[in-house]
C-alpha atoms as a PDB file:
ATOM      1  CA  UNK A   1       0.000   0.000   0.000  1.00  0.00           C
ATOM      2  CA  UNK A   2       1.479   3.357  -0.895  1.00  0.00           C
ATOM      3  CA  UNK A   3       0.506   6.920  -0.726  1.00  0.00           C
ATOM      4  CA  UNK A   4       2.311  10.229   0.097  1.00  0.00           C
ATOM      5  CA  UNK A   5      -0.430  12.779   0.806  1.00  0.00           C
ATOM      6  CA  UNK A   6      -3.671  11.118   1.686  1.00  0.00           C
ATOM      7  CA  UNK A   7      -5.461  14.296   1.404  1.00  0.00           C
ATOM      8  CA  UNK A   8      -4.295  14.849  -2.860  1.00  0.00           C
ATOM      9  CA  UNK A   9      -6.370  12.065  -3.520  1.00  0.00           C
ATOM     10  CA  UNK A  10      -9.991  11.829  -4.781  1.00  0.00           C
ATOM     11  CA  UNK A  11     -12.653   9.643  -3.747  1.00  0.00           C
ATOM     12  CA  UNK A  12     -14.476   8.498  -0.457  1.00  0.00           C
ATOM     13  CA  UNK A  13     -12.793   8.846   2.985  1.00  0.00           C
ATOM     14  CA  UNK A  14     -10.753  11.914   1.184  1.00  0.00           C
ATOM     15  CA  UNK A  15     -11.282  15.624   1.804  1.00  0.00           C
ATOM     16  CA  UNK A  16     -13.205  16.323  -1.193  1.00  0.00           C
ATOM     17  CA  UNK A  17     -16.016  14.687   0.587  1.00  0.00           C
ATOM     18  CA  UNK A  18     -18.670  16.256   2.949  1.00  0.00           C
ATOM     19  CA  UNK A  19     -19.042  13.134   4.847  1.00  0.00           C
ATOM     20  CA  UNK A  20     -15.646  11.570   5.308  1.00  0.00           C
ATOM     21  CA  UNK A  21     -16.527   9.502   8.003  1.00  0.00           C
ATOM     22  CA  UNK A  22     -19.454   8.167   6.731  1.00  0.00           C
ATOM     23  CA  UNK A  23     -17.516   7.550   3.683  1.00  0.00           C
ATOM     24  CA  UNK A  24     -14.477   5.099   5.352  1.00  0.00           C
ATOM     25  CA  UNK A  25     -18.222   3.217   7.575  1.00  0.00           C
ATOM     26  CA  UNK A  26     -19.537   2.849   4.287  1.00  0.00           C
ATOM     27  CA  UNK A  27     -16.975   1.356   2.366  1.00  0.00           C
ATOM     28  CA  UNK A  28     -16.171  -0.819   5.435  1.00  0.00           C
ATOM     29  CA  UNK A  29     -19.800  -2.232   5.349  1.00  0.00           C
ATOM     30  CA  UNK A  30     -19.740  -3.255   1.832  1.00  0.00           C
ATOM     31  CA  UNK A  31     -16.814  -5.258   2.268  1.00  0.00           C
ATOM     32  CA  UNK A  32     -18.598  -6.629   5.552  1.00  0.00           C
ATOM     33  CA  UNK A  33     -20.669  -9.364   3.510  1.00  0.00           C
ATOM     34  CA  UNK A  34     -18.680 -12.270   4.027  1.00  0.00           C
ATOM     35  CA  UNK A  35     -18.951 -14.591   6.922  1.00  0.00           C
ATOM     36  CA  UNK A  36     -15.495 -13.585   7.709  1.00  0.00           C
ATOM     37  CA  UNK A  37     -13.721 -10.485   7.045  1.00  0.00           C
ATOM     38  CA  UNK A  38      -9.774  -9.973   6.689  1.00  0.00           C
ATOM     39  CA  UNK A  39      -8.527  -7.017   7.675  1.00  0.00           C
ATOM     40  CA  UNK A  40      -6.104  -6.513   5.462  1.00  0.00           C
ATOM     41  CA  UNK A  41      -9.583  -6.539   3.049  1.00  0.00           C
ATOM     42  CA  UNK A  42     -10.489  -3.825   4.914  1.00  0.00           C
ATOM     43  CA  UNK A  43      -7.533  -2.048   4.308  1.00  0.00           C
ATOM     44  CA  UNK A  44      -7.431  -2.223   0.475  1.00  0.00           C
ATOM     45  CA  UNK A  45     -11.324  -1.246  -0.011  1.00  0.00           C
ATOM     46  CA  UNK A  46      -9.209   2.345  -0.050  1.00  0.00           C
ATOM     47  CA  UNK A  47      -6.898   1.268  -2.268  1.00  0.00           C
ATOM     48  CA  UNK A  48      -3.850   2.992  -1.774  1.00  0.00           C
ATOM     49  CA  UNK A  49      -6.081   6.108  -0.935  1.00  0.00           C
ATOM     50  CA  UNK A  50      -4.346   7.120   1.662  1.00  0.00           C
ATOM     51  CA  UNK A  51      -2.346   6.712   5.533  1.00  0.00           C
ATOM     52  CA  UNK A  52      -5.083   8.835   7.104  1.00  0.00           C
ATOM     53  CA  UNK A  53      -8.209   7.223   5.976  1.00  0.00           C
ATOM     54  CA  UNK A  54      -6.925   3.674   6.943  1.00  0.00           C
ATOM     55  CA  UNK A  55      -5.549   4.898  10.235  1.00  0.00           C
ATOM     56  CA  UNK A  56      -9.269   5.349  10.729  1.00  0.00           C
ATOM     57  CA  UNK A  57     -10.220   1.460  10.068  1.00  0.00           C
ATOM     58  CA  UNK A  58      -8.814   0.508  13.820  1.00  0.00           C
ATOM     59  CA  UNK A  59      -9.964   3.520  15.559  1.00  0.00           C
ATOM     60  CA  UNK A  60     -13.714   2.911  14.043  1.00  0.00           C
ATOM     61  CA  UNK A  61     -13.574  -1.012  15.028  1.00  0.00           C
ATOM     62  CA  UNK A  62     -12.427  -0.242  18.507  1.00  0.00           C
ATOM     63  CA  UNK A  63     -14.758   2.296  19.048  1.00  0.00           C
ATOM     64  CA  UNK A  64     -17.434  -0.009  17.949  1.00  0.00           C
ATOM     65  CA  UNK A  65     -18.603  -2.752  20.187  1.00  0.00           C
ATOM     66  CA  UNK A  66     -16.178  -4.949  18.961  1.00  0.00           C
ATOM     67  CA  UNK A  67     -14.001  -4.251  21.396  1.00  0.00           C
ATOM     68  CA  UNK A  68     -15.640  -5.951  23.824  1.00  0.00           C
ATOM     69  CA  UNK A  69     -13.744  -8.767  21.782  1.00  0.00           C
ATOM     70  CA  UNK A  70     -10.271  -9.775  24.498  1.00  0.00           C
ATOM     71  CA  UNK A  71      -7.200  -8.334  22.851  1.00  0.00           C
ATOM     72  CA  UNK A  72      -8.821  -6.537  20.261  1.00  0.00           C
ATOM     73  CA  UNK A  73      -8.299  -3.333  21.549  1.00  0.00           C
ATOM     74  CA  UNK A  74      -4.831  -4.220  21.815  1.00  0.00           C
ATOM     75  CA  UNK A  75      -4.280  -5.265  18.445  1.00  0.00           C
ATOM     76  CA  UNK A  76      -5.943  -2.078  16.831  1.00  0.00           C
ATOM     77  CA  UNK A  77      -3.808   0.114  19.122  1.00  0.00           C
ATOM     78  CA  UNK A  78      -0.784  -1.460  17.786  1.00  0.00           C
ATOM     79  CA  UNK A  79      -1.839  -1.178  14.319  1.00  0.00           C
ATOM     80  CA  UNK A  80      -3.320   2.748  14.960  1.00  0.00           C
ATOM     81  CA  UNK A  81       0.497   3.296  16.328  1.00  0.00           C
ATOM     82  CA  UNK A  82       2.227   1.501  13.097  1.00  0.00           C
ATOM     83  CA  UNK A  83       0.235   3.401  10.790  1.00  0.00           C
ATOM     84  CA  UNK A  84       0.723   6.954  12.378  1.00  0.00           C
ATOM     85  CA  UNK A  85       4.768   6.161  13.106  1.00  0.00           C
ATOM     86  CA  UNK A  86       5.251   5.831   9.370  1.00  0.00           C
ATOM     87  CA  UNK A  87       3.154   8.893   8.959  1.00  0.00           C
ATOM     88  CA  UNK A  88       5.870  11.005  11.365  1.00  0.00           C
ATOM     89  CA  UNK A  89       8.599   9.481   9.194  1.00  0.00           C
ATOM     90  CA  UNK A  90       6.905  10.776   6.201  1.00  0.00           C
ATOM     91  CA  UNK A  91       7.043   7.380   4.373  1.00  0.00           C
ATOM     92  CA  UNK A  92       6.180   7.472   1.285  1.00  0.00           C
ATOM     93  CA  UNK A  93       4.926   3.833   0.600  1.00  0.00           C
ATOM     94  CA  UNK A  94       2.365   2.448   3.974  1.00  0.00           C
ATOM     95  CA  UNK A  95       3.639  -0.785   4.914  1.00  0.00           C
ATOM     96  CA  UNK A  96       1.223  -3.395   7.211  1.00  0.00           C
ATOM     97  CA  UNK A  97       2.589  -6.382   8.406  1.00  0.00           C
ATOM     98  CA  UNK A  98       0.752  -9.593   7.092  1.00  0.00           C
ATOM     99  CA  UNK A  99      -0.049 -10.675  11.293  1.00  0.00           C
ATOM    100  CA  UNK A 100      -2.547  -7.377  10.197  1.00  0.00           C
ATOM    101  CA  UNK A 101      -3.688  -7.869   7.359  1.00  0.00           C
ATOM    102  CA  UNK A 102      -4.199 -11.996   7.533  1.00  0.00           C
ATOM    103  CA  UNK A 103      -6.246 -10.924  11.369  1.00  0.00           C
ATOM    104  CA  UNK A 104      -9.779 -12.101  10.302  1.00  0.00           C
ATOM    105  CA  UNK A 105     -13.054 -10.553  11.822  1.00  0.00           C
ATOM    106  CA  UNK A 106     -16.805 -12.162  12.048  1.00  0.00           C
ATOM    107  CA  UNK A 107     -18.794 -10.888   9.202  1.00  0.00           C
ATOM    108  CA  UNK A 108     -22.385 -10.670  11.686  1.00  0.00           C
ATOM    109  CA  UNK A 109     -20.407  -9.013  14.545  1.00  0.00           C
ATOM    110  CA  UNK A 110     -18.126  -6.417  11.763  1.00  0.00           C
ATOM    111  CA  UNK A 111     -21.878  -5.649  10.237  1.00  0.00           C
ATOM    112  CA  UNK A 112     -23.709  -4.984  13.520  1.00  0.00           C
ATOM    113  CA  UNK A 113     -20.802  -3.128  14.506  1.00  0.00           C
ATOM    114  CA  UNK A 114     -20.544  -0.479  12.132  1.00  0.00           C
ATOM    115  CA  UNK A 115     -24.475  -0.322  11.757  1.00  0.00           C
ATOM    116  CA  UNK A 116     -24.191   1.675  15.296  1.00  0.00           C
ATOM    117  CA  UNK A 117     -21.506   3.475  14.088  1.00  0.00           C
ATOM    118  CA  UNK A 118     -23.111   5.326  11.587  1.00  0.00           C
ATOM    119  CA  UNK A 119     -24.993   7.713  13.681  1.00  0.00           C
ATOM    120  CA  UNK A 120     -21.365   8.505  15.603  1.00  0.00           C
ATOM    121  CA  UNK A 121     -19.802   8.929  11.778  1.00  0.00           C
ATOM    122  CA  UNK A 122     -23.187  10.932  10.614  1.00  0.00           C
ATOM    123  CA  UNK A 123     -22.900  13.743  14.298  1.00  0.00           C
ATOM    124  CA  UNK A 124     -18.996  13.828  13.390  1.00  0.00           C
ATOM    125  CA  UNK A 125     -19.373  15.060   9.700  1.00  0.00           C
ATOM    126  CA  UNK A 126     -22.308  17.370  10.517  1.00  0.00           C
ATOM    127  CA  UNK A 127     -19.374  19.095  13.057  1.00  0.00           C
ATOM    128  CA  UNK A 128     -16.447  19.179  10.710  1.00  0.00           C
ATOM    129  CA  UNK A 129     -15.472  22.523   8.865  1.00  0.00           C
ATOM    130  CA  UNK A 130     -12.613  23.305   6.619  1.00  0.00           C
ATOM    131  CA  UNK A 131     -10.197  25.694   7.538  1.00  0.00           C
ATOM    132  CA  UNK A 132     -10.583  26.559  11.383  1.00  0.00           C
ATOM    133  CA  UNK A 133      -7.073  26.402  13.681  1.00  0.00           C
ATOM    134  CA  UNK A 134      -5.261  25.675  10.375  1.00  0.00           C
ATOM    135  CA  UNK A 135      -1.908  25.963  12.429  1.00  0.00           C
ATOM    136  CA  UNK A 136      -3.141  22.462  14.138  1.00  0.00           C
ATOM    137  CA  UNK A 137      -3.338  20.577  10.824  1.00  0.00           C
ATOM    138  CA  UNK A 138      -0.773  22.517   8.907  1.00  0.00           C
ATOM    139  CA  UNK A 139       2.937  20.985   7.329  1.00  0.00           C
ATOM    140  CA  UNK A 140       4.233  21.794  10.847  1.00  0.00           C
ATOM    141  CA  UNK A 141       1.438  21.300  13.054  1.00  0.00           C
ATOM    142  CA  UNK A 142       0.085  18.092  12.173  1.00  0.00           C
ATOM    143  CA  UNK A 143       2.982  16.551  14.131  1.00  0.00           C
ATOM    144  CA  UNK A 144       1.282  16.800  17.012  1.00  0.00           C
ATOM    145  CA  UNK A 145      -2.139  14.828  16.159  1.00  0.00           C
ATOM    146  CA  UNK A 146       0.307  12.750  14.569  1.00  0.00           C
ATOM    147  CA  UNK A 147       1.790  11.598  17.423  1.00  0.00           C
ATOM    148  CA  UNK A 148      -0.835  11.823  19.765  1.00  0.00           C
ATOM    149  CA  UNK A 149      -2.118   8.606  17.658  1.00  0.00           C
ATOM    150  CA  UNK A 150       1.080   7.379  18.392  1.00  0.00           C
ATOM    151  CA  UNK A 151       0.817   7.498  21.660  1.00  0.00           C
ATOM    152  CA  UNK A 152      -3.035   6.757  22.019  1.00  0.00           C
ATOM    153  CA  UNK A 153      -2.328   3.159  20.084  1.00  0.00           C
ATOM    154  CA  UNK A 154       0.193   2.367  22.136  1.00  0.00           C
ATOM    155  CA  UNK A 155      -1.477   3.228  25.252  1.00  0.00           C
ATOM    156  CA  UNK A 156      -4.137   0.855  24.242  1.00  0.00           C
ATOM    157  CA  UNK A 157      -2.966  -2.623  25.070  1.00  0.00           C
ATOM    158  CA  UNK A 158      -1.462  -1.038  28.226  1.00  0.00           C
ATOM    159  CA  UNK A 159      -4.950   0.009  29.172  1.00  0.00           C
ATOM    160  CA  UNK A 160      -6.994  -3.471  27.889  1.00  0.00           C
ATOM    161  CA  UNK A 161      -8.193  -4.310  31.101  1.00  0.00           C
ATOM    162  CA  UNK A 162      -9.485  -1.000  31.954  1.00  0.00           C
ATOM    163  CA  UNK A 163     -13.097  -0.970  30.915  1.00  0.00           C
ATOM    164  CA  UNK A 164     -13.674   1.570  28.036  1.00  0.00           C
ATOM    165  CA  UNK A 165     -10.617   3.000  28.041  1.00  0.00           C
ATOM    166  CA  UNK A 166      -9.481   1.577  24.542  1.00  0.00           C
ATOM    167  CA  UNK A 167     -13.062   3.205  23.298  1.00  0.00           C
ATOM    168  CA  UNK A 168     -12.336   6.512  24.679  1.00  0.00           C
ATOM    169  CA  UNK A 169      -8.717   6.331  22.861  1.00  0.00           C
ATOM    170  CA  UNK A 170     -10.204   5.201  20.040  1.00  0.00           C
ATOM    171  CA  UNK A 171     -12.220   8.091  19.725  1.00  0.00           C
ATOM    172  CA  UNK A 172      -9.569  10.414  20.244  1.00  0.00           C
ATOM    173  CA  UNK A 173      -7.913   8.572  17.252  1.00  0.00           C
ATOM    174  CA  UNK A 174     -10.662   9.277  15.477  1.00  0.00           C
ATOM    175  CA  UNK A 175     -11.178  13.267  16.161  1.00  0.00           C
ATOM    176  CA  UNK A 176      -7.433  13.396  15.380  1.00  0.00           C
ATOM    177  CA  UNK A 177      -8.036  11.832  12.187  1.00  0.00           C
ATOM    178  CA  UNK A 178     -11.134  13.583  11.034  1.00  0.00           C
ATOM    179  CA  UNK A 179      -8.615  16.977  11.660  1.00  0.00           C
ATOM    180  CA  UNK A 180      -5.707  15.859   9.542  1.00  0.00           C
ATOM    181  CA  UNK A 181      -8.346  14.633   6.783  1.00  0.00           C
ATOM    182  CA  UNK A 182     -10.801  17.543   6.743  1.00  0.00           C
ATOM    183  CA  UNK A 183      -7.749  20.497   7.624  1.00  0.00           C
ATOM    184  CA  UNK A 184      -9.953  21.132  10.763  1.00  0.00           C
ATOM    185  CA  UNK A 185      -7.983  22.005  13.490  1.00  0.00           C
ATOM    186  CA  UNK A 186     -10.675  21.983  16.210  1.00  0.00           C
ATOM    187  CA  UNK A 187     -10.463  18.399  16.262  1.00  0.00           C
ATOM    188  CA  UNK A 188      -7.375  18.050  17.090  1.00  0.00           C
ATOM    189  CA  UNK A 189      -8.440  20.076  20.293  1.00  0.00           C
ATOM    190  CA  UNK A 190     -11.312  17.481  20.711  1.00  0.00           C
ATOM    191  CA  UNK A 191      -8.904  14.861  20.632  1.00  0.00           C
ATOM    192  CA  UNK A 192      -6.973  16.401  23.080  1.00  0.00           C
ATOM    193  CA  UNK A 193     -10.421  16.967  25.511  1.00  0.00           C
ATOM    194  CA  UNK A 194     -10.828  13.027  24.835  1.00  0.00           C
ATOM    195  CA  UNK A 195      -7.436  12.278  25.677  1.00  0.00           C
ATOM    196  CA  UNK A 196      -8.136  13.750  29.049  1.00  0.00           C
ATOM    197  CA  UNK A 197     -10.716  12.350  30.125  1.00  0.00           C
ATOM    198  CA  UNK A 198      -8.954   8.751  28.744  1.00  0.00           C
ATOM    199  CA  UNK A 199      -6.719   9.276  31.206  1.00  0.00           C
ATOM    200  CA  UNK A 200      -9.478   9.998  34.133  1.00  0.00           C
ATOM    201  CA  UNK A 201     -10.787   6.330  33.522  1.00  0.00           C
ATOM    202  CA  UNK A 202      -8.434   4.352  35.425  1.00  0.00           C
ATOM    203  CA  UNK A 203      -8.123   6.887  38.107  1.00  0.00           C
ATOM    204  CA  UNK A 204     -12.089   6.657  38.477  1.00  0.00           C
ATOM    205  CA  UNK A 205     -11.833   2.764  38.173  1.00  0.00           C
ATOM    206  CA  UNK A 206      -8.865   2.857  41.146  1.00  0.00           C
ATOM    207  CA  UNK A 207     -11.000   4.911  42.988  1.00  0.00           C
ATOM    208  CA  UNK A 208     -13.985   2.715  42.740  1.00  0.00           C
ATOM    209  CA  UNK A 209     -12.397  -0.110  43.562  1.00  0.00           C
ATOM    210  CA  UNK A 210     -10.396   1.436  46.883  1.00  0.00           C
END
């Protein structure tokens, strides 16, 4: 899989669209007709659109309820973090392992999945504007969300036991990625609200159980 600039490209789950995250649920659902679904399936129903757009594959599943499913979380974290490292190296080619691509998903539980999702993807779009805090999602500035989904994949297997807390990070994932795709820099500040309170969970989960 290759692409430079995810956002140069036409087509769904791009920036030309008015409903990118719609778009990448979608495309996921009509490749969500099997009985089983490979991920690395998943992957290509973008092509080689584009790092962003399949950074969002992971953060969508594990904000779904399939994370309920043990080690899941963990496994899209480390494939959220793998994706968005080669985006801070600026590779020009996006390389996935074939342990990610050959990880297989139940059809019934993928579909049911991403039917809730689409009211989440449908209240995300209707929020997303071009243009605002371009600084945040600029050449220089879109380091930071870059990282930040770095560090929020990684975070997730440390966190699997912690209930919700791979969601939460998953969503932050998400709001990162909807800013680098749609150049709107008030996500990134979203993420970084979601972040937050990703990091209250255990300490409200410590306290509960004291």
């Amino acid at each position: 899989m290759s692409e430079h600039d995810d956002t140069a490209q036409p087509g769904p789950a791009n920036v030309g669209s008015d409903t990118p995250v719609r778009d990448v649920v979608d495309r996921l659902e009509a490749c969500a007709r099997a009985d089983e679904v490979a991920l690395g399936d998943l992957v290509r129903a973008f092509g080689a659109a584009s790092f962003v757009s399949t950074m969002m594959v992971p953060a969508i599943l594990v904000v779904s309820p399939m994370s309920g499913i043990p080690f899941f979380s963990s496994f899209c974290g480390l494939t959220i973090a793998f994706i968005a490292g080669q985006m801070l190296v600026r590779r020009s080619h996006l390389y996935l392992p074939e342990t990610v691509t050959r990880r297989r998903l139940p059809g019934d539980k993928l579909r049911a999945a991403l039917k809730r999702m689409r009211r989440v993807a449908d209240f995300l779009d209707r929020h997303t504007r071009k243009g605002r805090l371009p600084r945040l999602v600029g050449n220089g500035g879109r380091i930071v969300p870059q990282l930040l989904c770095v560090i929020s994949g990684v975070l997730m297997p440390v966190l699997e036991l912690v209930p919700f807390s791979s969601s939460v990070l998953g969503m932050a994932v998400l709001a990162f990625s909807i800013a680098l795709l749609t150049r709107d820099g008030v996500f990134v500040l979203v993420g970084l609200a979601i972040l937050g309170g990703a990091a209250a969970v255990p300490l409200f989960v410590l306290q509960g159980g004291a």
